[in-house]
PDB file of N, CA and C in Angstrom:
ATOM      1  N   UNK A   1       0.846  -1.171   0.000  1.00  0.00           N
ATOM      2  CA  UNK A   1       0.000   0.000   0.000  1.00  0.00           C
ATOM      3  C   UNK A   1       0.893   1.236   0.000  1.00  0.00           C
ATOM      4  N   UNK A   2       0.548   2.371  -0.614  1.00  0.00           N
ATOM      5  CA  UNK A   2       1.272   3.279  -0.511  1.00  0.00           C
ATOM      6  C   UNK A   2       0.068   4.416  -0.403  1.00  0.00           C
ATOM      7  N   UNK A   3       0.728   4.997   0.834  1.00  0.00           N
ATOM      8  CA  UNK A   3      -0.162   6.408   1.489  1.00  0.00           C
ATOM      9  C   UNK A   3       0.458   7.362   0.762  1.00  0.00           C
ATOM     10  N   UNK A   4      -0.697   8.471   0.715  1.00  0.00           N
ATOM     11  CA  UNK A   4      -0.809   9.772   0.256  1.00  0.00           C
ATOM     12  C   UNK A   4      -0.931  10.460   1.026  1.00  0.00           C
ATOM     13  N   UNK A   5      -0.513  11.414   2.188  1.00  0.00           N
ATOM     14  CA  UNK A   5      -0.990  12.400   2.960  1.00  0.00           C
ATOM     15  C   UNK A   5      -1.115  13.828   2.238  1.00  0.00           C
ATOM     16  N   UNK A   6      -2.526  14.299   2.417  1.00  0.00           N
ATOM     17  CA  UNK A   6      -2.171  15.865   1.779  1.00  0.00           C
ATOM     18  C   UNK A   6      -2.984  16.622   3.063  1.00  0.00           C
ATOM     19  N   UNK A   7      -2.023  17.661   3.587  1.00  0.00           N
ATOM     20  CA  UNK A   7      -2.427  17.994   4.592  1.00  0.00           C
ATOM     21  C   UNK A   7      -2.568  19.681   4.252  1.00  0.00           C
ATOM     22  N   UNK A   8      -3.611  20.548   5.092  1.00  0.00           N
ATOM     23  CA  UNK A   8      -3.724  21.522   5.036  1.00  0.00           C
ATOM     24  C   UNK A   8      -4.890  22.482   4.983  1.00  0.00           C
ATOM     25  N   UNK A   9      -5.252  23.475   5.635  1.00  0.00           N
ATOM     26  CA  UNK A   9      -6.477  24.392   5.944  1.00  0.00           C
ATOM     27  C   UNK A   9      -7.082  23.848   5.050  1.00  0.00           C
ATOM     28  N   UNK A  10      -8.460  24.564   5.271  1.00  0.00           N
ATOM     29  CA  UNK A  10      -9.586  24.371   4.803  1.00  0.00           C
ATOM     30  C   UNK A  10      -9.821  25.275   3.222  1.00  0.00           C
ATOM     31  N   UNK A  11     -10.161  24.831   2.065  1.00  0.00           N
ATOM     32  CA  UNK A  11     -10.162  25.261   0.654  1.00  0.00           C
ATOM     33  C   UNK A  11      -8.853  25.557   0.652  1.00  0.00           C
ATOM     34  N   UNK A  12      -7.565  24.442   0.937  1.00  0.00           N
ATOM     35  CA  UNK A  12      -6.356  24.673   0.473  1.00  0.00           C
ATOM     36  C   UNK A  12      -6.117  23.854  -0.572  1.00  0.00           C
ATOM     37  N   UNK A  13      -6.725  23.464  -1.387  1.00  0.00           N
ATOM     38  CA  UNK A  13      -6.607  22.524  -2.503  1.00  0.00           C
ATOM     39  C   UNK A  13      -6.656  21.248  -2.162  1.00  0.00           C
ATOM     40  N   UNK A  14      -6.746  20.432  -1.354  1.00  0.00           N
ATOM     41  CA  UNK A  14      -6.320  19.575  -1.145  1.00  0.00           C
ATOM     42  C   UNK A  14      -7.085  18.209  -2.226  1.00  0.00           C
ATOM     43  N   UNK A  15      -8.359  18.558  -1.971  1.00  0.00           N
ATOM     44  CA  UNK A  15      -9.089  17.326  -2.621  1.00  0.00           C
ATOM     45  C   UNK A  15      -8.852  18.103  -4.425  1.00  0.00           C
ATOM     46  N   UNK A  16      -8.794  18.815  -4.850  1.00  0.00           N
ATOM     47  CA  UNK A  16      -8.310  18.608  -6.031  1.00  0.00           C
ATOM     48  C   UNK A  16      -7.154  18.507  -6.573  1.00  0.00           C
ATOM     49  N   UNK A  17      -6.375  18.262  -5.175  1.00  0.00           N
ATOM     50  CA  UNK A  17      -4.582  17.862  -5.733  1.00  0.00           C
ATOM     51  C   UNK A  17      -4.804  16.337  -5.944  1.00  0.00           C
ATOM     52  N   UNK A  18      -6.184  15.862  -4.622  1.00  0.00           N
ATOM     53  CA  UNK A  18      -6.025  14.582  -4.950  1.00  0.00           C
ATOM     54  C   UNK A  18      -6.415  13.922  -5.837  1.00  0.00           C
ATOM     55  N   UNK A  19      -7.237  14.718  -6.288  1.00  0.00           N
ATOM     56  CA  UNK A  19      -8.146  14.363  -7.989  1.00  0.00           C
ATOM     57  C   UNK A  19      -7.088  14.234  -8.697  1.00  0.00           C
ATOM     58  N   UNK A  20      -6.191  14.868  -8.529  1.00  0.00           N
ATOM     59  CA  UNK A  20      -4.812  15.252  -9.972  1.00  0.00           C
ATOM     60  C   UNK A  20      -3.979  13.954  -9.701  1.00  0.00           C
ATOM     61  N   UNK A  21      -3.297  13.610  -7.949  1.00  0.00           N
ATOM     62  CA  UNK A  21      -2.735  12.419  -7.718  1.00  0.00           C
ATOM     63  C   UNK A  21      -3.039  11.161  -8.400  1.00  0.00           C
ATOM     64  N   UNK A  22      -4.681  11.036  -7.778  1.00  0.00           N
ATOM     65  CA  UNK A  22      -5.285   9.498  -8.488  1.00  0.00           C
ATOM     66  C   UNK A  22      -5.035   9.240  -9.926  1.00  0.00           C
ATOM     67  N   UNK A  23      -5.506  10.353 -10.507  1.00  0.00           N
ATOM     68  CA  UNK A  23      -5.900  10.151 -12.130  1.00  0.00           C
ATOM     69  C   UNK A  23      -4.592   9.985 -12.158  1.00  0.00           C
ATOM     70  N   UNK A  24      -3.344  10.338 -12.211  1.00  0.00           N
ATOM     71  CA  UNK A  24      -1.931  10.041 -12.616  1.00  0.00           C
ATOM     72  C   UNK A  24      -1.277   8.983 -11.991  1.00  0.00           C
ATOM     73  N   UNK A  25      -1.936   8.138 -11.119  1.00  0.00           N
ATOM     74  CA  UNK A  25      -1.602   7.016 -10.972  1.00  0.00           C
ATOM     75  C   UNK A  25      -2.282   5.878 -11.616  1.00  0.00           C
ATOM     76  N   UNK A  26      -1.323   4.787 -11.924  1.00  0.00           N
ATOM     77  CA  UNK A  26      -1.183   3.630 -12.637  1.00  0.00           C
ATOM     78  C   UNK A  26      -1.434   2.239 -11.974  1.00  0.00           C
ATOM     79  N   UNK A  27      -2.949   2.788 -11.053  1.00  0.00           N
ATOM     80  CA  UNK A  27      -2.949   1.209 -10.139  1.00  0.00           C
ATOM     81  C   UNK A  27      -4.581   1.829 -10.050  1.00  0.00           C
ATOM     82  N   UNK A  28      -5.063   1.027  -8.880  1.00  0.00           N
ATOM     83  CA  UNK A  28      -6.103   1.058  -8.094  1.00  0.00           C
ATOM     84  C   UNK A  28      -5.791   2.344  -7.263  1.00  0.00           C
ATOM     85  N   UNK A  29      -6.905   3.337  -6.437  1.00  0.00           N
ATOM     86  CA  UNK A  29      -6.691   4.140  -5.950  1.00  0.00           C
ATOM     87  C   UNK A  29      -7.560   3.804  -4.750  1.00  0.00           C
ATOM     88  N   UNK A  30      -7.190   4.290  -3.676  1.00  0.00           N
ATOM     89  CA  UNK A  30      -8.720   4.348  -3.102  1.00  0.00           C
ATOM     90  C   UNK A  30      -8.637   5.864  -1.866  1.00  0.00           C
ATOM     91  N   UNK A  31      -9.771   6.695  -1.871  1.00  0.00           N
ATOM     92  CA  UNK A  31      -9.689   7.970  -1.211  1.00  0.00           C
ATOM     93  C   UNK A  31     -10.639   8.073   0.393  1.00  0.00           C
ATOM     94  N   UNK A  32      -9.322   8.358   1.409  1.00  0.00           N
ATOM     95  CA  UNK A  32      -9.912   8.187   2.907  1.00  0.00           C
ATOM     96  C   UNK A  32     -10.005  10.021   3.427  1.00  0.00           C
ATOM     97  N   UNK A  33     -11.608  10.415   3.471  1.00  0.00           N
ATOM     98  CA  UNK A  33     -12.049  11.702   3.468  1.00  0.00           C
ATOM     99  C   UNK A  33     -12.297  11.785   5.403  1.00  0.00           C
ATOM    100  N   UNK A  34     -11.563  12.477   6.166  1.00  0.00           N
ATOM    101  CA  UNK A  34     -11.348  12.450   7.049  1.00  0.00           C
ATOM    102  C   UNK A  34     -12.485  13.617   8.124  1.00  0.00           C
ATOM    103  N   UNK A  35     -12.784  14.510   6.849  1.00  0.00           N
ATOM    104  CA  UNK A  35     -13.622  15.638   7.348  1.00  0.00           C
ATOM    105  C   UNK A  35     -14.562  15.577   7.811  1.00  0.00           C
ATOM    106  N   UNK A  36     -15.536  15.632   9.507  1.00  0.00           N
ATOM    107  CA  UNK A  36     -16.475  15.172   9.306  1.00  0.00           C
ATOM    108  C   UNK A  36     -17.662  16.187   9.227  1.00  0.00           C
ATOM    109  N   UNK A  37     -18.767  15.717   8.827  1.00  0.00           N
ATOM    110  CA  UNK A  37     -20.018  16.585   8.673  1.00  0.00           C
ATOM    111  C   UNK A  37     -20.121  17.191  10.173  1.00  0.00           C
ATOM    112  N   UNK A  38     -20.653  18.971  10.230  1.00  0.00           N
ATOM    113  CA  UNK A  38     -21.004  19.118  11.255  1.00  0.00           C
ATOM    114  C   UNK A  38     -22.323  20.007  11.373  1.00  0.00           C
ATOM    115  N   UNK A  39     -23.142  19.507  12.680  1.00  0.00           N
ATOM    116  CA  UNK A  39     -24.703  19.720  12.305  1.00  0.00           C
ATOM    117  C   UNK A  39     -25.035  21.451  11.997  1.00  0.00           C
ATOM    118  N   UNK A  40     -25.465  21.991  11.274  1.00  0.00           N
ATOM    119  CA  UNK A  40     -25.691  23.490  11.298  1.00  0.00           C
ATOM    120  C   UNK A  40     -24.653  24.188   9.908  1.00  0.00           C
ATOM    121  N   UNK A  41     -23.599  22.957   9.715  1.00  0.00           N
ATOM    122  CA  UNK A  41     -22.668  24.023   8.658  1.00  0.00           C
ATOM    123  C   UNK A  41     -23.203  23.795   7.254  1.00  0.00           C
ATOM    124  N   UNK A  42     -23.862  24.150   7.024  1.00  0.00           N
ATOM    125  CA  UNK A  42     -24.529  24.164   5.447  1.00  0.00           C
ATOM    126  C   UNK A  42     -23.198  24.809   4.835  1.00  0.00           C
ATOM    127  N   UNK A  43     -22.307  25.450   4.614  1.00  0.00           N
ATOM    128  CA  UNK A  43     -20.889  25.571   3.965  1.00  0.00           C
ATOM    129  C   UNK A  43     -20.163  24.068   3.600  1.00  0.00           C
ATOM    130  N   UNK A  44     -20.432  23.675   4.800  1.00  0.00           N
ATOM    131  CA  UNK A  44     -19.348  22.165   4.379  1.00  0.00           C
ATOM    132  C   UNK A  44     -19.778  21.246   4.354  1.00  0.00           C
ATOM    133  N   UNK A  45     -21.198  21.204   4.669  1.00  0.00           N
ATOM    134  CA  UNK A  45     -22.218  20.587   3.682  1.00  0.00           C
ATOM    135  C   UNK A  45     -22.210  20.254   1.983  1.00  0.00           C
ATOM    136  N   UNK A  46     -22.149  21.838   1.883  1.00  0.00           N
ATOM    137  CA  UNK A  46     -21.610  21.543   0.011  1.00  0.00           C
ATOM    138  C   UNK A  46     -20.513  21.145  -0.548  1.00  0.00           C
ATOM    139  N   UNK A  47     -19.384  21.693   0.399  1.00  0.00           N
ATOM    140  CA  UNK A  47     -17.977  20.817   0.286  1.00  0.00           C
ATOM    141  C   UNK A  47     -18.107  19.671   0.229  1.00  0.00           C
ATOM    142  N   UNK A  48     -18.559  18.963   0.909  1.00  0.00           N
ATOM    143  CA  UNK A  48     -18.111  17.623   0.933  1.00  0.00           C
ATOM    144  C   UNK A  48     -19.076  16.836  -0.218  1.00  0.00           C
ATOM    145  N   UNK A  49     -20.240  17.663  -0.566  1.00  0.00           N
ATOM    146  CA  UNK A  49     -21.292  17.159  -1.681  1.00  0.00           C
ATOM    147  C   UNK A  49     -20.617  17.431  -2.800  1.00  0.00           C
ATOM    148  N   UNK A  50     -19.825  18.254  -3.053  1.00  0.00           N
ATOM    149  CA  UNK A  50     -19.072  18.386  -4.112  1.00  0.00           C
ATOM    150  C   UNK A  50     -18.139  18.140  -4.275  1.00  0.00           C
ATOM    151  N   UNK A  51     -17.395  17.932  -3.559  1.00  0.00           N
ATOM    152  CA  UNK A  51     -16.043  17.098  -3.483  1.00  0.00           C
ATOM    153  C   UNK A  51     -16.236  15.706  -3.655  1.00  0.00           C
ATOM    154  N   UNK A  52     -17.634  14.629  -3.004  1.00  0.00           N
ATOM    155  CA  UNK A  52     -18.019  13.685  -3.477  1.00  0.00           C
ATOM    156  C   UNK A  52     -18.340  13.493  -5.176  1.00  0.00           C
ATOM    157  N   UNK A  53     -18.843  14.554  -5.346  1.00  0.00           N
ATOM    158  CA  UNK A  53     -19.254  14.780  -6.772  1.00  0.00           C
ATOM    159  C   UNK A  53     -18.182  14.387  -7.875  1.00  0.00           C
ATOM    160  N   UNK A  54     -17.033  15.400  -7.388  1.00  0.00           N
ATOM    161  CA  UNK A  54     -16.191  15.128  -8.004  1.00  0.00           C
ATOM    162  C   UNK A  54     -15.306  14.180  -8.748  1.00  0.00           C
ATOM    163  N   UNK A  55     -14.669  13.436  -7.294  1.00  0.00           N
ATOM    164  CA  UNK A  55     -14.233  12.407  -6.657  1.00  0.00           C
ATOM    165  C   UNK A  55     -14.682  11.468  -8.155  1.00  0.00           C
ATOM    166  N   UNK A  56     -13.441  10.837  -8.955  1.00  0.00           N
ATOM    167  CA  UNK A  56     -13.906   9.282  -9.758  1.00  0.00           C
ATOM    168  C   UNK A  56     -14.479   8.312  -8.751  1.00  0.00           C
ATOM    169  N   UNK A  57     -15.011   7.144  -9.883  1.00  0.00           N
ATOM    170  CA  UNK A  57     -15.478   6.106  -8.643  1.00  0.00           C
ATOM    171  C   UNK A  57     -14.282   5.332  -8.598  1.00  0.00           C
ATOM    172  N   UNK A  58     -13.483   6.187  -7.194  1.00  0.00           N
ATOM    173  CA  UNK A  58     -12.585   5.268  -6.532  1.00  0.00           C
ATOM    174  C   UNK A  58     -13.440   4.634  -5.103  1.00  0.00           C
ATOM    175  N   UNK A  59     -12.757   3.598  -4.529  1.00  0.00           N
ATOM    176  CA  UNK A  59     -13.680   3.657  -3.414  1.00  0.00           C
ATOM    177  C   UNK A  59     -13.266   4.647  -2.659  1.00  0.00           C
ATOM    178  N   UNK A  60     -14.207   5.264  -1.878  1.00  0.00           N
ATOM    179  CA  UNK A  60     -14.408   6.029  -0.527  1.00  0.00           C
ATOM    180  C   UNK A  60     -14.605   5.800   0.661  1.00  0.00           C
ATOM    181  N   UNK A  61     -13.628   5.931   1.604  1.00  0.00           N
ATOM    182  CA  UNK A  61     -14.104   5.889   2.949  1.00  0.00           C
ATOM    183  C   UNK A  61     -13.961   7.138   3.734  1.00  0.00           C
ATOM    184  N   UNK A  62     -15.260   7.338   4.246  1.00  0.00           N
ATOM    185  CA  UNK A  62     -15.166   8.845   4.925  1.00  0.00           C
ATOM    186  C   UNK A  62     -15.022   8.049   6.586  1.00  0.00           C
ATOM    187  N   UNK A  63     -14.432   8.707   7.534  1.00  0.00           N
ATOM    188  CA  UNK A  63     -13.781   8.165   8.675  1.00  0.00           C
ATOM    189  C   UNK A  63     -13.055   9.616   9.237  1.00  0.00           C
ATOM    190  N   UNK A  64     -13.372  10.232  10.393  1.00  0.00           N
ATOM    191  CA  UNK A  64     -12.847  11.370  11.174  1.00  0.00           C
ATOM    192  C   UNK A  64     -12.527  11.068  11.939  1.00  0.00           C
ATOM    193  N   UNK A  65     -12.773   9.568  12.234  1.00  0.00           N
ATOM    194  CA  UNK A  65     -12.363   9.704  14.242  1.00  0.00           C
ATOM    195  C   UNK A  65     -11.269   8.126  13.759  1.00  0.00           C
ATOM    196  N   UNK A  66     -10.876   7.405  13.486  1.00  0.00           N
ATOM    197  CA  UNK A  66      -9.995   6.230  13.092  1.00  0.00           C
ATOM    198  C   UNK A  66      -9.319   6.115  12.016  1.00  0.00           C
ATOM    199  N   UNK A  67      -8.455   6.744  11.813  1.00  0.00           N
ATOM    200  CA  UNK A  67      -7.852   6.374  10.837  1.00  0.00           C
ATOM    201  C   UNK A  67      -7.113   5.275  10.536  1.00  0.00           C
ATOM    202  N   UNK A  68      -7.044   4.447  11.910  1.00  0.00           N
ATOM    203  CA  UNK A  68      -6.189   3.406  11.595  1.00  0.00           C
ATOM    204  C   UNK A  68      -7.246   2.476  11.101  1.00  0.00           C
ATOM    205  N   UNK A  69      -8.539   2.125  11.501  1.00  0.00           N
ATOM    206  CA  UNK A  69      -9.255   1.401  10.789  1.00  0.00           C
ATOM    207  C   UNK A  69      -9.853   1.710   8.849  1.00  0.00           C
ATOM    208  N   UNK A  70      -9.992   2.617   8.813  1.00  0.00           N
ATOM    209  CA  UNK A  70     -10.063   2.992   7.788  1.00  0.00           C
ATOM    210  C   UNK A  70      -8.970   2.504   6.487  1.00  0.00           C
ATOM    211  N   UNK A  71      -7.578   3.045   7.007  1.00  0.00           N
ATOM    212  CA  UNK A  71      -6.743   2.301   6.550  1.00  0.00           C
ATOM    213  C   UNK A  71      -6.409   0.723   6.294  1.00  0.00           C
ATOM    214  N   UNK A  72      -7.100  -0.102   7.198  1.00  0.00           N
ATOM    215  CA  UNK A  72      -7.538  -1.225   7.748  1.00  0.00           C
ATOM    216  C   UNK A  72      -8.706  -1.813   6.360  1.00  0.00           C
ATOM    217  N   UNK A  73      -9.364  -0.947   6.135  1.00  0.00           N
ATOM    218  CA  UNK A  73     -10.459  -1.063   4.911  1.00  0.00           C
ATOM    219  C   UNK A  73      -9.530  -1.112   3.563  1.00  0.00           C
ATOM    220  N   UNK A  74      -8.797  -0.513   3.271  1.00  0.00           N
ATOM    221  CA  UNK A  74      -8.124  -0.568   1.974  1.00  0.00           C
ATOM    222  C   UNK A  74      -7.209  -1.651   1.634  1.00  0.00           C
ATOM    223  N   UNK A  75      -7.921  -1.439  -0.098  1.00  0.00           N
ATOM    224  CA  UNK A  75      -6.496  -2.523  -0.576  1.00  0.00           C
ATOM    225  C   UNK A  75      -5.081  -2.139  -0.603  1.00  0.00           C
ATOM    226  N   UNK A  76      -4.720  -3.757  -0.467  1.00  0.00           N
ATOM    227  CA  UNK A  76      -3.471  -3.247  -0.350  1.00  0.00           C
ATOM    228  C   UNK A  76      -2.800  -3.140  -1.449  1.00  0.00           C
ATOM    229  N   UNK A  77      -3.045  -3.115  -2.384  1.00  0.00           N
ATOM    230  CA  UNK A  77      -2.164  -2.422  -3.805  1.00  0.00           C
ATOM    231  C   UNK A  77      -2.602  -0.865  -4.040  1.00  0.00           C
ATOM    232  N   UNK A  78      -3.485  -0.669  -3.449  1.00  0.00           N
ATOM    233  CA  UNK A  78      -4.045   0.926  -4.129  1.00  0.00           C
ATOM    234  C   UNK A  78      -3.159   2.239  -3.044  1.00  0.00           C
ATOM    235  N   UNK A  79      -2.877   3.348  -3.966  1.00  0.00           N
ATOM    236  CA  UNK A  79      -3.118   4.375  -3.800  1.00  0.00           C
ATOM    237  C   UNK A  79      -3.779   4.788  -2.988  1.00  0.00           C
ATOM    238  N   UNK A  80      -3.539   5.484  -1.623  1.00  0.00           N
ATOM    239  CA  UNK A  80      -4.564   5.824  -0.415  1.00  0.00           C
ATOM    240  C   UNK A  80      -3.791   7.211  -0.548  1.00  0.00           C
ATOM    241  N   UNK A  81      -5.090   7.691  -0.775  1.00  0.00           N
ATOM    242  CA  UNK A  81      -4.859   9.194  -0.618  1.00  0.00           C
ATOM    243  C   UNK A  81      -5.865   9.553   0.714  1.00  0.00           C
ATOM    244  N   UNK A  82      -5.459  10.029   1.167  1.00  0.00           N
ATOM    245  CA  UNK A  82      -5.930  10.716   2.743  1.00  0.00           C
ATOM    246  C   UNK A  82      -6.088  12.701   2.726  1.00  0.00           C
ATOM    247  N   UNK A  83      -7.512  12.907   2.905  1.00  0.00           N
ATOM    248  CA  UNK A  83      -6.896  14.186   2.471  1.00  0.00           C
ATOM    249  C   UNK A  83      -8.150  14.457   4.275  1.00  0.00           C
ATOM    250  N   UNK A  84      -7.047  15.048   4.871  1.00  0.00           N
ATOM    251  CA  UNK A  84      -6.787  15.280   5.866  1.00  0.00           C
ATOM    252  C   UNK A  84      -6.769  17.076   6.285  1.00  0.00           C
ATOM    253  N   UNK A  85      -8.254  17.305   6.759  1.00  0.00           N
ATOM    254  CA  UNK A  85      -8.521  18.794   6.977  1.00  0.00           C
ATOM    255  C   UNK A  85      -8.476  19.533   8.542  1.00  0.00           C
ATOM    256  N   UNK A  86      -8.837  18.112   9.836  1.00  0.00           N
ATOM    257  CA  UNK A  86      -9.432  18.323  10.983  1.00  0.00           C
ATOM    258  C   UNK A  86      -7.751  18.322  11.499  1.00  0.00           C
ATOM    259  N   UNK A  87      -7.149  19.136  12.494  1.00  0.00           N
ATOM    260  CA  UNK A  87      -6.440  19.548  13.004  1.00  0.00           C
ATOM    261  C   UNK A  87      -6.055  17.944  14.390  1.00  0.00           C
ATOM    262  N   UNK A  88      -6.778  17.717  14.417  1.00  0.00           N
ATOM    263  CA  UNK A  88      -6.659  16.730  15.615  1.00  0.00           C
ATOM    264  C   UNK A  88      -6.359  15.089  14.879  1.00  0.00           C
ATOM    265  N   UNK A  89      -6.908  15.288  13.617  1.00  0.00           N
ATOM    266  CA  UNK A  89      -6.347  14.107  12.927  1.00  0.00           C
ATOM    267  C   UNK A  89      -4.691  13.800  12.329  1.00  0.00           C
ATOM    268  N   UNK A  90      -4.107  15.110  12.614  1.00  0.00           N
ATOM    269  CA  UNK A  90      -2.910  15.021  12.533  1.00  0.00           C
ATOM    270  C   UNK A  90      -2.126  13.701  13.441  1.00  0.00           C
ATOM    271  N   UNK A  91      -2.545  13.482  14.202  1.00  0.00           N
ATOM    272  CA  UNK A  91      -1.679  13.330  15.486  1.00  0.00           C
ATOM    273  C   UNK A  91      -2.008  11.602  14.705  1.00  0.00           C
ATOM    274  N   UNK A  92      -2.917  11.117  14.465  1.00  0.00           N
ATOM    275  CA  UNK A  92      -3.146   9.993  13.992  1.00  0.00           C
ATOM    276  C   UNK A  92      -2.449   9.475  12.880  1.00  0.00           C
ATOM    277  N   UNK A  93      -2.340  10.466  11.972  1.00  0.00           N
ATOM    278  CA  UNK A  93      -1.797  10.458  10.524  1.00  0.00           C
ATOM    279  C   UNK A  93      -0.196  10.372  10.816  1.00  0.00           C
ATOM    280  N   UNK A  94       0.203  10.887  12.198  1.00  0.00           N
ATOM    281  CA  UNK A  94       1.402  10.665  12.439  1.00  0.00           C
ATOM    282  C   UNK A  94       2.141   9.001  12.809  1.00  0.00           C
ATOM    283  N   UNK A  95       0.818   8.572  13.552  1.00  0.00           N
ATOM    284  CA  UNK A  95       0.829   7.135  13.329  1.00  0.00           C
ATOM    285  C   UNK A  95       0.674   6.156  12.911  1.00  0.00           C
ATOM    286  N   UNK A  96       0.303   6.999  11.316  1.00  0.00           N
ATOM    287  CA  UNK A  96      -0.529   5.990  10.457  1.00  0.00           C
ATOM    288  C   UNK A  96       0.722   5.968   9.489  1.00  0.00           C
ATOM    289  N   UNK A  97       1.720   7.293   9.261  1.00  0.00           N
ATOM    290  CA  UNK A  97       2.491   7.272   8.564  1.00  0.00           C
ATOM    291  C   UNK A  97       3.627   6.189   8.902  1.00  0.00           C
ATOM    292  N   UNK A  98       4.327   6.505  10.682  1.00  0.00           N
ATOM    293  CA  UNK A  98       4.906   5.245  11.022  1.00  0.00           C
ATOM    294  C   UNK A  98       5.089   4.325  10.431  1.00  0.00           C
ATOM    295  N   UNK A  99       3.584   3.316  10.845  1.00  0.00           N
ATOM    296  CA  UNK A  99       2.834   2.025  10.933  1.00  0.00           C
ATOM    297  C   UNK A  99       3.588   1.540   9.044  1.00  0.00           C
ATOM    298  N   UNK A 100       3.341   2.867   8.589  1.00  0.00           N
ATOM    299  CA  UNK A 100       3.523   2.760   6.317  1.00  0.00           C
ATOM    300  C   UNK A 100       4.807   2.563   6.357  1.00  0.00           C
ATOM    301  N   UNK A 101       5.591   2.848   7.096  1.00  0.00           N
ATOM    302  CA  UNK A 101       7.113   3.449   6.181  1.00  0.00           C
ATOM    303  C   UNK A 101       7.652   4.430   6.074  1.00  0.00           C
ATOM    304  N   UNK A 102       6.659   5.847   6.697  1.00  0.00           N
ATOM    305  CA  UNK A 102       7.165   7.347   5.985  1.00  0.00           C
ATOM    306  C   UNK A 102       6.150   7.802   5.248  1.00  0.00           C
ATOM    307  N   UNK A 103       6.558   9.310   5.010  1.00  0.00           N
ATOM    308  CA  UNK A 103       5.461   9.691   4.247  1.00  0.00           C
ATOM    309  C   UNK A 103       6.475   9.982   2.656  1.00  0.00           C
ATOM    310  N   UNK A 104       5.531  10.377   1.745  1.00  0.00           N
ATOM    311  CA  UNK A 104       5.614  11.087   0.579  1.00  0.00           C
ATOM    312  C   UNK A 104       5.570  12.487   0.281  1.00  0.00           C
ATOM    313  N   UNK A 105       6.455  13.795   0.137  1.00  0.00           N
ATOM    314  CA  UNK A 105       5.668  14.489  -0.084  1.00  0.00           C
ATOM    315  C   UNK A 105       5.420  15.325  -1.512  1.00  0.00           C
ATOM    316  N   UNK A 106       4.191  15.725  -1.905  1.00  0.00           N
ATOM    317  CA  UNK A 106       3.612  15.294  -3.379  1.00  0.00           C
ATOM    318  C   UNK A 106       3.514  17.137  -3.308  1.00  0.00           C
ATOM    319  N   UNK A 107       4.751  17.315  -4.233  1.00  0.00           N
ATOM    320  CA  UNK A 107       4.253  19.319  -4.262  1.00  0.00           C
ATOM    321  C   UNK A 107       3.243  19.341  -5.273  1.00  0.00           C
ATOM    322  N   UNK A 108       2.137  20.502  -5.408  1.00  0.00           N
ATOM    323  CA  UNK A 108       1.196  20.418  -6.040  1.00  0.00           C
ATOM    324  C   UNK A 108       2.213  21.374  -7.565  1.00  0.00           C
TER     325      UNK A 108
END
């Protein structure tokens, strides 16, 4: 398996760097959306409806609070792109990178 971390504020590109990642890779992909819905934000409501929108049909797993299970869900030949918005999921991604090998990092 090889992880993708793309980390960074909110409308920092991230999910359309990862649109650009997948499509230029030469395997299976699969995309772990970390952001979670929150009740009242009709803003990121549409984010994430459109960012789904977007999104090829790779599989999807949306997951905010585990990332190690999530990761746990994927194949292991694909492309895991992780696009990683919530500030507290860092600390996970730090152990998820470990657990991989290291990270990658993918300049846009």
């Amino acid at each position: 398996m090889t992880l993708t971390f793309l980390l960074g504020g909110a409308r920092s590109g991230k999910s359309s760097l990862a649109v650009k990642l997948g499509a230029e890779h030469h395997g299976p992909v699969a995309y772990v959306a970390t952001c979670p819905r929150i009740d009242g934000d009709d803003d990121l409501d549409s984010r994430i409806d459109r960012h789904r929108a977007e999104r090829p049909n790779w599989p999807t797993i949306e997951e905010p609070h585990d990332l190690g299970a999530a990761l746990g869900r994927c194949d292991g030949d694909a492309l895991v792109i992780v696009d990683a918005e919530v500030a507290a999921v860092l600390l996970a991604l730090a152990g998820a990178a470990k657990a991989a090998g290291g990270l990658r990092r993918a300049a846009p």
